[in-house]
Each structure stands twice: as structure tokens, then as C-alpha cells.
Protein backbone atom coordinates (compact mmCIF):
# COMPACT_ATOMS: atom_id res chain seq x y z
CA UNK A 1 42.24 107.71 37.85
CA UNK A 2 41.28 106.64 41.22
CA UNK A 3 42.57 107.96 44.51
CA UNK A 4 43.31 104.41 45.94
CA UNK A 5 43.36 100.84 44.70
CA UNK A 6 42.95 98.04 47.45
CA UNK A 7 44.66 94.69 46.25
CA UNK A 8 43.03 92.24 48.18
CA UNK A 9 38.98 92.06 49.42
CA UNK A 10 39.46 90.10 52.78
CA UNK A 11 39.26 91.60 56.18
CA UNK A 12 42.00 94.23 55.53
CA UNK A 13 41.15 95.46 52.56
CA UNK A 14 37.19 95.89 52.84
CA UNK A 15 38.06 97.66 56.16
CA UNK A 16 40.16 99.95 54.69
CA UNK A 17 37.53 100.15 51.91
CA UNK A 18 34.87 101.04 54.43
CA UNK A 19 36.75 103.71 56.27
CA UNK A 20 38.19 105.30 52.78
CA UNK A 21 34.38 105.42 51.21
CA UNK A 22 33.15 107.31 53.87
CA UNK A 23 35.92 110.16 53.13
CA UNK A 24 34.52 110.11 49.97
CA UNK A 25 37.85 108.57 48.00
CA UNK A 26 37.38 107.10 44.40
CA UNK A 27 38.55 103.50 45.39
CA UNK A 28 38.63 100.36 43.86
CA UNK A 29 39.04 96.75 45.20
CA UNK A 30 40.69 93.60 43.09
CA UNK A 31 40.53 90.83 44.35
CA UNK A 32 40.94 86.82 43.24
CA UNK A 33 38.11 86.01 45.44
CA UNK A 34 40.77 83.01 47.12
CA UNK A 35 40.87 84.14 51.03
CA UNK A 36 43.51 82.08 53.22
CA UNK A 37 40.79 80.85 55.14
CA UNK A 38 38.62 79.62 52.41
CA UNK A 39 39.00 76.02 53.69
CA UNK A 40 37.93 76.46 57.67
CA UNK A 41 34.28 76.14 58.82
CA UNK A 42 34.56 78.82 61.21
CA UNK A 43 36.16 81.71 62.33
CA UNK A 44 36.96 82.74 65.69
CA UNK A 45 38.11 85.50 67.84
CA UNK A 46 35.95 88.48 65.99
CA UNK A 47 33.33 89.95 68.60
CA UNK A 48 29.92 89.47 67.00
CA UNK A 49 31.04 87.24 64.72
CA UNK A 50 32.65 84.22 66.27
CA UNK A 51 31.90 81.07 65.12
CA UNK A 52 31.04 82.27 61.30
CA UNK A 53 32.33 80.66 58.65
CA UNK A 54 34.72 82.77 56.50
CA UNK A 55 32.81 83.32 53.38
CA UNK A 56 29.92 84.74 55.09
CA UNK A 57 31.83 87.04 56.98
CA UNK A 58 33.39 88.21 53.77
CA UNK A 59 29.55 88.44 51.94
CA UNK A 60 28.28 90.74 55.25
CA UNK A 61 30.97 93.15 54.75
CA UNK A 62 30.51 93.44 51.28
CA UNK A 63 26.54 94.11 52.05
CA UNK A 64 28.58 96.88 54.06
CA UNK A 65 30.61 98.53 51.27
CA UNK A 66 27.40 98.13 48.53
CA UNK A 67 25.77 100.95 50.71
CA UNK A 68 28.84 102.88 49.53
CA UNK A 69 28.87 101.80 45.96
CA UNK A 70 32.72 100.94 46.04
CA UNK A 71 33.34 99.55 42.70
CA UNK A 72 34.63 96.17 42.90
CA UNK A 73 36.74 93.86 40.15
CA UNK A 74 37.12 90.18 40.54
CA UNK A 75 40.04 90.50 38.79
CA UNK A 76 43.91 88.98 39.44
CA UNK A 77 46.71 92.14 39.30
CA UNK A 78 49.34 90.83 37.58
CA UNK A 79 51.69 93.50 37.64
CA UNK A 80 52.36 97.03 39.16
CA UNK A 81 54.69 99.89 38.80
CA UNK A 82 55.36 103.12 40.25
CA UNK A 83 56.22 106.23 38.35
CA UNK A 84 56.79 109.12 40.29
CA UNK A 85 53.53 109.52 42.19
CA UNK A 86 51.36 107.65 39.99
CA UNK A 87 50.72 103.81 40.44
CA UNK A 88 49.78 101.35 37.45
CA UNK A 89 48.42 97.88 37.86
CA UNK A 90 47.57 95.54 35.07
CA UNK A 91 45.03 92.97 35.45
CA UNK A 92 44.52 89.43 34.26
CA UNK A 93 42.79 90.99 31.28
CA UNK A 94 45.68 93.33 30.29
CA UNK A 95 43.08 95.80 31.77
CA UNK A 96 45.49 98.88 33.12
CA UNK A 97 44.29 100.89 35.94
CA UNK A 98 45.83 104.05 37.35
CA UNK A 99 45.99 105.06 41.35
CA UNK A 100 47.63 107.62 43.50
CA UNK A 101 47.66 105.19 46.50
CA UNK A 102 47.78 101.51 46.37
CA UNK A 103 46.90 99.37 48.98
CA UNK A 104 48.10 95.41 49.21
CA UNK A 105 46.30 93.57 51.48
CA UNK A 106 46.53 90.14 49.40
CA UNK A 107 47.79 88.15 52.76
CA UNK A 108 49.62 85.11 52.63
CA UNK A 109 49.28 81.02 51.74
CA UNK A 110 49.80 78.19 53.59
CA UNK A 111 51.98 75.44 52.43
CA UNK A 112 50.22 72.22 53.78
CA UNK A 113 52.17 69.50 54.84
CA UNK A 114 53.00 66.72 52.21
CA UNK A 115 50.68 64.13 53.85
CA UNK A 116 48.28 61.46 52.03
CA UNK A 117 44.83 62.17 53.11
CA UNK A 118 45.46 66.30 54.79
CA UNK A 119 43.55 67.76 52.66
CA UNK A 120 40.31 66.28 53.41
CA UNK A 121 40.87 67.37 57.22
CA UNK A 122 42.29 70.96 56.17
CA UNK A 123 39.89 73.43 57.72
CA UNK A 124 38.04 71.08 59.90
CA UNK A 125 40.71 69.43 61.99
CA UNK A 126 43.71 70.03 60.61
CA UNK A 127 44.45 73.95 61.30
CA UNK A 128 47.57 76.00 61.73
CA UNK A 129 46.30 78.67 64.67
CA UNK A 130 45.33 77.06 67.93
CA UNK A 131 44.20 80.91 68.77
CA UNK A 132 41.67 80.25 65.74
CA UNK A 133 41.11 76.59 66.32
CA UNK A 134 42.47 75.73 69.55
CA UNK A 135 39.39 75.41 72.08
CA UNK A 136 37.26 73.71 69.73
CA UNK A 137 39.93 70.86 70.95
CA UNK A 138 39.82 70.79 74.29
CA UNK A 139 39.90 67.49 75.98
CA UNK A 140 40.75 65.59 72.66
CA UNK A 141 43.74 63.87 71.37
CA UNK A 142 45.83 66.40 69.30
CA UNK A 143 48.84 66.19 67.16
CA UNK A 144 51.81 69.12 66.61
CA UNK A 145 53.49 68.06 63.41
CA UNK A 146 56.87 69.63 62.00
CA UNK A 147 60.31 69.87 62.78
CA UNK A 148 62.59 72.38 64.95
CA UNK A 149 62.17 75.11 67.57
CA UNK A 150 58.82 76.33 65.95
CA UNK A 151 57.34 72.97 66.34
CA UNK A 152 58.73 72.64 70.07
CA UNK A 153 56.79 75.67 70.62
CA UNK A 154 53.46 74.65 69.19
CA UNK A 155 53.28 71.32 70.75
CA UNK A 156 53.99 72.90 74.30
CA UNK A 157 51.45 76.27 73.06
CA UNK A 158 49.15 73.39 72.42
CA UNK A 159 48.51 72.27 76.26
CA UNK A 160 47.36 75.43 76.91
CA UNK A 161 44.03 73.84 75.19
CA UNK A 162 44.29 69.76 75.22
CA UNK A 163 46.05 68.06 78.04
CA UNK A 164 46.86 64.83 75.45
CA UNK A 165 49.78 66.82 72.97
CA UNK A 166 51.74 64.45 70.58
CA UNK A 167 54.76 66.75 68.71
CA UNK A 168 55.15 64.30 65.36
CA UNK A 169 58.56 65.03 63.57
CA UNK A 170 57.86 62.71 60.79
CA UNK A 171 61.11 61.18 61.04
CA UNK A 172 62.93 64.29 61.77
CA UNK A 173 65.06 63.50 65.16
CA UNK A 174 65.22 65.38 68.41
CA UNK A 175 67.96 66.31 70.73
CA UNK A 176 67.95 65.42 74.05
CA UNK A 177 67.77 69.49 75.24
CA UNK A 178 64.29 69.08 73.33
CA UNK A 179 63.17 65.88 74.50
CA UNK A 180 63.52 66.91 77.89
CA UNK A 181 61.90 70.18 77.61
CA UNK A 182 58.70 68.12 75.85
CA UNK A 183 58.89 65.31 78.25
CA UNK A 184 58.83 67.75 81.55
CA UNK A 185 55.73 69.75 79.97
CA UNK A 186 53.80 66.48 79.52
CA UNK A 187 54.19 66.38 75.50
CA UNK A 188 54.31 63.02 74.01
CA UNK A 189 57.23 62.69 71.25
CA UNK A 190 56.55 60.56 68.11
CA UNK A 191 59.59 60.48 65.30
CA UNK A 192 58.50 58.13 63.16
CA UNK A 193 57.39 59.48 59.71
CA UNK A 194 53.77 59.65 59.10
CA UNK A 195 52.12 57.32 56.37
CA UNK A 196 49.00 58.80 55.72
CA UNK A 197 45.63 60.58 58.17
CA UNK A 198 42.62 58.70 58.88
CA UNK A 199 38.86 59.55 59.44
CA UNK A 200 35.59 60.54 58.12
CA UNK A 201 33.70 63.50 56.42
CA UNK A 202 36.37 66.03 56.85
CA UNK A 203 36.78 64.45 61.00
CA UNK A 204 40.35 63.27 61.48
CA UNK A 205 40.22 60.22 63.96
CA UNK A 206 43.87 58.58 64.02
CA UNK A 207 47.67 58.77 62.04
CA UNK A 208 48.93 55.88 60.82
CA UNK A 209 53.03 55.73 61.03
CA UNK A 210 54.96 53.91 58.78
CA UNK A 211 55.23 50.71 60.31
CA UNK A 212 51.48 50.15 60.36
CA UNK A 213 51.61 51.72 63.76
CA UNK A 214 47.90 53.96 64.44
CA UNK A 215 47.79 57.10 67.01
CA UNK A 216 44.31 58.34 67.77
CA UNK A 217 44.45 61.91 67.27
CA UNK A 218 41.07 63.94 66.68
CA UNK A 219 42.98 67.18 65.60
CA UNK A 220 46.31 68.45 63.96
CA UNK A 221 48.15 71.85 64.17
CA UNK A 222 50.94 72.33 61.68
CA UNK A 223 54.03 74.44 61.65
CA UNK A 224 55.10 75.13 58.24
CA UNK A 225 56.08 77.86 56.00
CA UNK A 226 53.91 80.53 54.31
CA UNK A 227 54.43 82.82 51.48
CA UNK A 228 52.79 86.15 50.25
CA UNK A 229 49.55 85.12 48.40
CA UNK A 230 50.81 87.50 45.75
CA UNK A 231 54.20 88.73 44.35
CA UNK A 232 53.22 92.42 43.50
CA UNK A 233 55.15 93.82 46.91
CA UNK A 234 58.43 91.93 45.23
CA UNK A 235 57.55 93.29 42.04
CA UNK A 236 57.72 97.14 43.99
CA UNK A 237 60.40 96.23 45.54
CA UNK A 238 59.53 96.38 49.11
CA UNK A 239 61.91 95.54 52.14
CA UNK A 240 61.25 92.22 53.65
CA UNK A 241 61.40 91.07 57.24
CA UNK A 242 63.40 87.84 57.92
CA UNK A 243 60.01 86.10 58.45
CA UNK A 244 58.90 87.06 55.24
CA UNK A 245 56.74 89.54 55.82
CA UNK A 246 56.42 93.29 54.28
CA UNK A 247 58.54 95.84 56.51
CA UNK A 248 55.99 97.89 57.55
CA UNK A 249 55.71 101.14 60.11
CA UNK A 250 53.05 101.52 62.44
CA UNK A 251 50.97 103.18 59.91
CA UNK A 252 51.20 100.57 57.31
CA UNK A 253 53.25 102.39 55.15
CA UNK A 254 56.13 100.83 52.93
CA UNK A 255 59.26 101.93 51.95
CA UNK A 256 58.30 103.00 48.73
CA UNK A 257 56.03 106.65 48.72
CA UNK A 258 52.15 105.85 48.59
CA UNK A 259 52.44 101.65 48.79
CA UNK A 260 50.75 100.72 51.89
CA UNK A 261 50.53 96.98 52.95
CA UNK A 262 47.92 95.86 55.29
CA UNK A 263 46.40 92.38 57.01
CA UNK A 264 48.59 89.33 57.25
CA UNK A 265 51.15 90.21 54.80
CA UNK A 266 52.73 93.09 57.01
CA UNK A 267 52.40 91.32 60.46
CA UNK A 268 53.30 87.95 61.88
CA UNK A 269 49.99 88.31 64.26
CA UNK A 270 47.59 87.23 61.94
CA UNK A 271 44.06 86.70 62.76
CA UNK A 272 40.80 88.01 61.06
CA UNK A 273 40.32 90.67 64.03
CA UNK A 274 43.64 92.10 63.41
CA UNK A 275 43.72 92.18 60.03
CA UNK A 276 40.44 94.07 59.97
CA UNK A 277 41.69 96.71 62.47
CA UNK A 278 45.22 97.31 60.47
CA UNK A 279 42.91 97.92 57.64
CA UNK A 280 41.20 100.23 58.92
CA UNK A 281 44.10 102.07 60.21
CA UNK A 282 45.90 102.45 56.79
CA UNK A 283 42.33 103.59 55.33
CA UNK A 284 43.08 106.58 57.88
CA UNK A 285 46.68 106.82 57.57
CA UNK A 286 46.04 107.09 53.32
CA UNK A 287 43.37 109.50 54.32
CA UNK A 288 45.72 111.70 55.72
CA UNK A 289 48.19 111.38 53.06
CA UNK A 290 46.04 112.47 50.83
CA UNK A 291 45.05 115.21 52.77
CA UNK A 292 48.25 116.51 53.23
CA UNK A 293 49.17 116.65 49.10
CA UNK A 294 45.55 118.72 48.89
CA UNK A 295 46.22 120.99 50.77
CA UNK A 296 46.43 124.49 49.11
């Protein structure tokens, strides 16, 4: 029986790990060892750590939690339930494990966008943050791609970095309202539908549009949709938010007594930083939970 399970070992979950091991909790992580940002050189925006790539980051913090000896299972959970108080997960295995507290902090995926040739760029110069990826390029050529309000707003977001802003629809049309609003704010419009990216060693160069047309274009942002990276919130039946995020309060707790949800899938601001700190701030809020059904 442990006192917490963490689903998830990215930034969210080892903090939480961290602050829970040093209140002495029997804890265990599972995790698929898949992070979001798997694909991406670098990382950005984490004092003392900017410009790391990803899977580093993730190997210093778990030189962090070895000094604590938190148990750790590389290990898919396939399932959970609640009874009462009591939380069961099984894993890949059909390995059950038992918690009083249970933790999800399994973020969420990225669908990419059905282009030939993305996902040699993904990562490198095709990204979906221009707070992550954004002044890395400054002064280049750089292309918004998707459709609607969201991708009005990232192709005008975008100038905030590059000057030269291209918002590609991919044959998706635009009303006037939004042509206007683009064409005042300096972004260039291309409807036309995309035929495939172009470039070398992961370094996007130019698009080339259906009609044999090329645009030089040394970056890509993307709006698209994401999902949970795992269905074990759905399975506990946790509210939603309209964006598809876990309804969280500001302690990380769920609706459901003792499920806590931490990181990316809770919160729409989600950046490596952020997702450490909410970590660490359900590791305290469990803490106190905990706490509170000890005490005598």
C-alpha cells in the first residue's frame, strides 16, 4: 500500500515526487517514459536550465529523486478505480497496485498537422509554443499554419518575435473581418493548401503549395488540437473543461476525493516551468491531506 502514486515522471510529477519524499510518503512513480517534448532540442523558459534539451532535464531530476530512493516503474497504467478511499491501478503487466492518493500528471499529445515531410522538422523548426520556441526565430521567415480564430491569433502572437509572419490556411478561406485584421498587423495571408515542407537535417527552409508554388519559411508554429496523453482521468470520471482539460481547483484537486491532476493536463498554460511548480504544489496540497486523515 503506498501513500501516493504519481502517474506520469515529467516535470509535474518528479516535482511532486521531490516535495512528497522529503515528508517521508511511500510514493511511487509510473511512467511510459514518452514526454510531450520528447521531439524538441531544447527547452526554454526554466531558470538554470534554459536551453537543455528535454531528456536531460528529465535524467537531472531523476539524479534528484535517487537521493530519496523513490521507487520508480517504467510501466503503462492501464486502468484505475476508486473504492471508497482506496485507489487501484493496473499496469501493462496486469501488475495491481494500491494508493490512498493518486496523482495524474500524464500531460497531453500533440496532434501534428497532416503534412508530407513535418515530421522531420517537428522539434527543430516546426513547434507549437512561440513562448518555448519563439526567439530562437527572430528575424527569419516564419509560417502560422491552421484554420480559425486560434490561428488568427498565433500568426499576429507571432510578430511579437519575427517581423516576416505568413498565417497558411491550407486551403481553408478567410473572411474579410480576418483579412483585414492580418493585413493591418503586417501578416501575410496564404490559402492555398500546402503540398509538402522542404529542407535539410531536421532545418525547414521553404513550403511548397500545391501549384508548384515555394515560400521560404525557416520555421513553423501550428495550431491544432491536443488530447490527454492518457485516458485514466476519463476512466475516474473527472469533470472536463471545454478545452479539454481536467477541472481542477487551485490546489490541484479533482472532483473525485484523493485524485489530484497536475502539469499540462489541468491547465491550458503549459510550459515545463509551470508544470514543475503545479507539481510541487499538489505534493503539498496531498501532504496536507494526508495530514489531516492522521490526525488523532
Amino acid at each position: 500500500m503506498h501513500d501516493v502514486i504519481i502517474i506520469g515522471g515529467g516535470p509535474a510529477g518528479m516535482s511532486a515526487a521531490l516535495v512528497l519524499a522529503r515528508c517521508f510518503r511511500n510514493i511511487l512513480i509510473c511512467d511510459t517514459g514518452k514526454p510531450r517534448n520528447r521531439w524538441a532540442r531544447e527547452m526554454h523558459g526554466f531558470l538554470s536550465r534554459d536551453g537543455i534539451p528535454p531528456l536531460e532535464f528529465l535524467e537531472l531530476a531523476k539524479k534528484d529523486l535517487s537521493k530519496y530512493n523513490v521507487p520508480w516503474k517504467n510501466a503503462e497504467v492501464v486502468s484505475a478505480e476508486c473504492n471508497g478511499n482506496l485507489f487501484t491501478i493496473k499496469l501493462q503487466d496486469n501488475s495491481v497496485l494500491q494508493s490512498k492518493k493518486l496523482l495524474v500528471a500524464t500531460g497531453m499529445k500533440d496532434s501534428l498537422p497532416a503534412l508530407p515531410g513535418i515530421e522531420e522538422f517537428y522539434g527543430t523548426s516546426v513547434h507549437h509554443c512561440p513562448y518555448c520556441d519563439g526567439f530562437e526565430c527572430g528575424e527569419k521567415a516564419v509560417i502560422a499554419y491552421g484554420e480559425g480564430s486560434e490561428a488568427k491569433g498565433l500568426a499576429i502572437s507571432l510578430k511579437t518575435w519575427c517581423k516576416n509572419v505568413t498565417l497558411c490556411t491550407d486551403g481553408f478561406p478567410i473572411n474579410k473581418a480576418t483579412r483585414d485584421l492580418l493585413t493591418r498587423n503586417e501578416v501575410k495571408i496564404e490559402t492555398r493548401k500546402i503540398e509538402k515542407l522542404n529542407g535539410e537535417s531536421g532545418r525547414m527552409e521553404s513550403i511548397t503549395l500545391i501549384d508548384g508554388t515555394d515560400i521560404s519559411a525557416n520555421s513553423m508554429f501550428f495550431v491544432e488540437k491536443t488530447r490527454q496523453q492518457s485516458d485514466i482521468t476519463r476512466q475516474l470520471n473527472c469533470v472536463f473543461t471545454q478545452k479539454g482539460v481536467v477541472r481542477t481547483d487551485r490546489y490541484h484537486k479533482t472532483n473525485i476525493k484523493g485524485l489530484y491532476v497536475a502539469g499540462d493536463a489541468d491547465k491550458d498554460m503549459q510550459q515545463v516551468v509551470v508544470a514543475a511548480a503545479e507539481g510541487a504544489k499538489a505534493g503539498i496540497s496531498i501532504n496536507k491531506e494526508l495530514q489531516k486523515e492522521e490526525m488523532k
